[in-house]
N, C-alpha and C. Protein backbone atom coordinates (compact mmCIF):
# COMPACT_ATOMS: atom_id res chain seq x y z
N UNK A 1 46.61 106.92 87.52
CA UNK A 1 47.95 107.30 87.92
C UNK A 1 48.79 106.03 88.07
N UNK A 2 49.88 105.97 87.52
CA UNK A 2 50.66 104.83 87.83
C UNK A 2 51.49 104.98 88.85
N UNK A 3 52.25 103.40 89.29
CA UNK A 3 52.93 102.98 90.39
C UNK A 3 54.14 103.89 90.78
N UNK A 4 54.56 104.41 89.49
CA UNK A 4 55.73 105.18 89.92
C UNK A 4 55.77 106.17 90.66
N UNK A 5 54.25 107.20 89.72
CA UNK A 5 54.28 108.52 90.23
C UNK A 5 53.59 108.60 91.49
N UNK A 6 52.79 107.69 91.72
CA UNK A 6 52.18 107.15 93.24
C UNK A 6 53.38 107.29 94.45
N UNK A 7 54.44 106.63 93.94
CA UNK A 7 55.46 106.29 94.81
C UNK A 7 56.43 107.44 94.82
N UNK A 8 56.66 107.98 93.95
CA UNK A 8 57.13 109.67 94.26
C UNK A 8 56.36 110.99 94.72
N UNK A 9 55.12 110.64 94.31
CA UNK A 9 54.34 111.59 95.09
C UNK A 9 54.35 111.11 96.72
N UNK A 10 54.42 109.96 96.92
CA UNK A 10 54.53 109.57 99.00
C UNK A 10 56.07 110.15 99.27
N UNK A 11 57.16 109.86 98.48
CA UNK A 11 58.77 110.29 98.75
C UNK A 11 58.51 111.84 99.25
N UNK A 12 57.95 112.76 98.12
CA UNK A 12 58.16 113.76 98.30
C UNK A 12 57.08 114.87 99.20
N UNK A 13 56.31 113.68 99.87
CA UNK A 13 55.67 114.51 100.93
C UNK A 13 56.80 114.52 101.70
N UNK A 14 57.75 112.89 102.35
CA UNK A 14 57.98 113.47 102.71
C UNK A 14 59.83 114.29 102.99
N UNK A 15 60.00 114.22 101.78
CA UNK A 15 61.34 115.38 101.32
C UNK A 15 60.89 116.67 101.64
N UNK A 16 59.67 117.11 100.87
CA UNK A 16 59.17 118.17 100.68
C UNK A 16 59.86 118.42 99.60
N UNK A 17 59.99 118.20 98.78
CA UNK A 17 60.32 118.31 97.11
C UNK A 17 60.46 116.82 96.90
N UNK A 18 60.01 116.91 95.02
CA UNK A 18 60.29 116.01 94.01
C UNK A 18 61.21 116.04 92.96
N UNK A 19 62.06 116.59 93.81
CA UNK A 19 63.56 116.27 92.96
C UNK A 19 64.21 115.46 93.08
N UNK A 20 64.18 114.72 94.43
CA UNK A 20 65.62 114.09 94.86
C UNK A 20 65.10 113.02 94.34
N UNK A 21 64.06 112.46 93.83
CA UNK A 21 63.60 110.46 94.23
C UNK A 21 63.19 110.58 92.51
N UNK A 22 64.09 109.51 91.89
CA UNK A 22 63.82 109.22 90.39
C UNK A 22 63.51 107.63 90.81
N UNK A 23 62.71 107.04 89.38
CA UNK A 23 62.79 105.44 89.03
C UNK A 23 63.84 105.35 88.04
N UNK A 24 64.79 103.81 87.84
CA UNK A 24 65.70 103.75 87.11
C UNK A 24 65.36 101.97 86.64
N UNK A 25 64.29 101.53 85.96
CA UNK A 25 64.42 100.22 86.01
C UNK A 25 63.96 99.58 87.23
N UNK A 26 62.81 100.05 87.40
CA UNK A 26 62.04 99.85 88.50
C UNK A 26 62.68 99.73 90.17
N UNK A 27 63.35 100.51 90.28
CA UNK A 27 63.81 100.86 91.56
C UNK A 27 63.97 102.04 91.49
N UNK A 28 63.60 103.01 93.01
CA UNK A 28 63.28 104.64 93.34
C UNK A 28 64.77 104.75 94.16
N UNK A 29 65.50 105.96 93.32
CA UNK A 29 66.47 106.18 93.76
C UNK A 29 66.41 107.46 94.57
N UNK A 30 66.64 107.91 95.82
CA UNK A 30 66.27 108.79 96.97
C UNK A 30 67.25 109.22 97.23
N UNK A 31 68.14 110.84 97.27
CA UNK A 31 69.03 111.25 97.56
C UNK A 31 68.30 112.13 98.59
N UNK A 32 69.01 111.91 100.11
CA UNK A 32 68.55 112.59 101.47
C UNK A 32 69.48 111.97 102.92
N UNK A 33 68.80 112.50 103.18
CA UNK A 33 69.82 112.08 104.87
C UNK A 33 69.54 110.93 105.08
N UNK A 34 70.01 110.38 106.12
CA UNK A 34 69.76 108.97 106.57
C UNK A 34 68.58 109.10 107.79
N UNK A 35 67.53 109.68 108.26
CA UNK A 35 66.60 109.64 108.88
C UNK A 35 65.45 109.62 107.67
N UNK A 36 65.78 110.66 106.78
CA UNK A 36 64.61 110.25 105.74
C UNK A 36 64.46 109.14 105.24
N UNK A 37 65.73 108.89 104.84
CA UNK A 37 65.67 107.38 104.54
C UNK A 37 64.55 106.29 105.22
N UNK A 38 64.93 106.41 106.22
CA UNK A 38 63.95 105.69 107.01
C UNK A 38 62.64 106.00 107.15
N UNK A 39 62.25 106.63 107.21
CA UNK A 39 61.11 107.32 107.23
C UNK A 39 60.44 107.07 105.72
N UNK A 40 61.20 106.98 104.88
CA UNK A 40 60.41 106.59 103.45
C UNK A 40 60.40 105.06 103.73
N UNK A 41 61.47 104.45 103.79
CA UNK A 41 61.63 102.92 104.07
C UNK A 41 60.19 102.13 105.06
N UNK A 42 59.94 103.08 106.38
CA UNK A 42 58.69 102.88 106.87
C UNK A 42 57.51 103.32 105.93
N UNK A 43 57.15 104.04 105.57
CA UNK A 43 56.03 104.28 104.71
C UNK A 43 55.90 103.39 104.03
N UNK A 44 56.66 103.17 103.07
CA UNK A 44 56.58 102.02 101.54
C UNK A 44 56.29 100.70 102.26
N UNK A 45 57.10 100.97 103.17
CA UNK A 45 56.61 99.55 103.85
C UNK A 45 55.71 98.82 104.28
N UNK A 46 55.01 99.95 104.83
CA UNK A 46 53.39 100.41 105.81
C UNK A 46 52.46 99.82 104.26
N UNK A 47 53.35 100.91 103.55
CA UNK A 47 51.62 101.05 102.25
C UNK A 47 51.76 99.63 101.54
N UNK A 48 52.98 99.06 101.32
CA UNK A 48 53.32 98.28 100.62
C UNK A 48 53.30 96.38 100.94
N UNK A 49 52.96 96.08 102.37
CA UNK A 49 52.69 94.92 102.91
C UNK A 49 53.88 95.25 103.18
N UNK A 50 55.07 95.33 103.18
CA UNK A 50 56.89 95.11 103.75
C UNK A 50 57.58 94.31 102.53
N UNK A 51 57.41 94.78 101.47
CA UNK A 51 57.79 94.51 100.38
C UNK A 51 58.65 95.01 99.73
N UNK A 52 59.37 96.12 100.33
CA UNK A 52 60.51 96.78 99.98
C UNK A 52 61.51 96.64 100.21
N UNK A 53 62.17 96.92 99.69
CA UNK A 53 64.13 96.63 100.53
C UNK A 53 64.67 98.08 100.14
N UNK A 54 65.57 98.41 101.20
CA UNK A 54 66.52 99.50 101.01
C UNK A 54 67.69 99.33 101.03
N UNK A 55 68.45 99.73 100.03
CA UNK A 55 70.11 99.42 100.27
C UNK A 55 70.91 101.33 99.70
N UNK A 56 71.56 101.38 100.68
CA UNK A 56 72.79 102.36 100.41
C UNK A 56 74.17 102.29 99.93
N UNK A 57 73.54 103.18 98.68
CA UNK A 57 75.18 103.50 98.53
C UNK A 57 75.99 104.39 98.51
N UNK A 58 77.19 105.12 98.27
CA UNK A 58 77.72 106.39 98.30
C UNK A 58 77.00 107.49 98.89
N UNK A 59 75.82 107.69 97.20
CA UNK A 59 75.05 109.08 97.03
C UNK A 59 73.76 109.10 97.65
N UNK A 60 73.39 108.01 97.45
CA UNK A 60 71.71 107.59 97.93
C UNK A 60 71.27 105.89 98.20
N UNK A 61 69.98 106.58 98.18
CA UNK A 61 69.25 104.87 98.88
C UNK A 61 68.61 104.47 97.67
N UNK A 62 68.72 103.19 97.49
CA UNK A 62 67.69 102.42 96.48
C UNK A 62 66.59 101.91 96.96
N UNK A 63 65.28 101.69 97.13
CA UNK A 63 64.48 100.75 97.50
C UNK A 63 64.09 100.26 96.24
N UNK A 64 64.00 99.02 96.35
CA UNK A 64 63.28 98.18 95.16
C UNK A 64 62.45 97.17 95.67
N UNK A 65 60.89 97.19 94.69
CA UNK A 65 59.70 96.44 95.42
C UNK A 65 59.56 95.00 94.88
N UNK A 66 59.05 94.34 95.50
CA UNK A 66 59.55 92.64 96.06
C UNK A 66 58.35 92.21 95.54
């Protein structure tokens, strides 16, 4: 299984759907509230050593891994 679908299968536990979180050029784009946000931002973080960054814009959050 690759990195991507790894990393959308953790988003959408916890969305509870895999609609909202695409990759675009190796960054996961996450359309959701701003508590999920965080809540993914901690996870990736957890799984990931803290290698992620999140930035918002308008529609959604970007995280891209470091």
């Amino acid at each position: 299984m690759n990195f991507e679908n790894v990393v959308l299968r953790k988003v959408s536990d916890i969305l509870g759907n895999n609609n909202s979180a695409t990759f675009d050029f190796g960054t996961l784009f996450v359309k959701c509230a701003e508590d999920q946000s965080k809540l993914i931002l901690e996870r990736l973080a957890s799984d990931y050593n803290n290698r992620v960054e999140m930035n918002k814009s308008p529609f959604e959050y970007s995280y891209d891994f470091t």
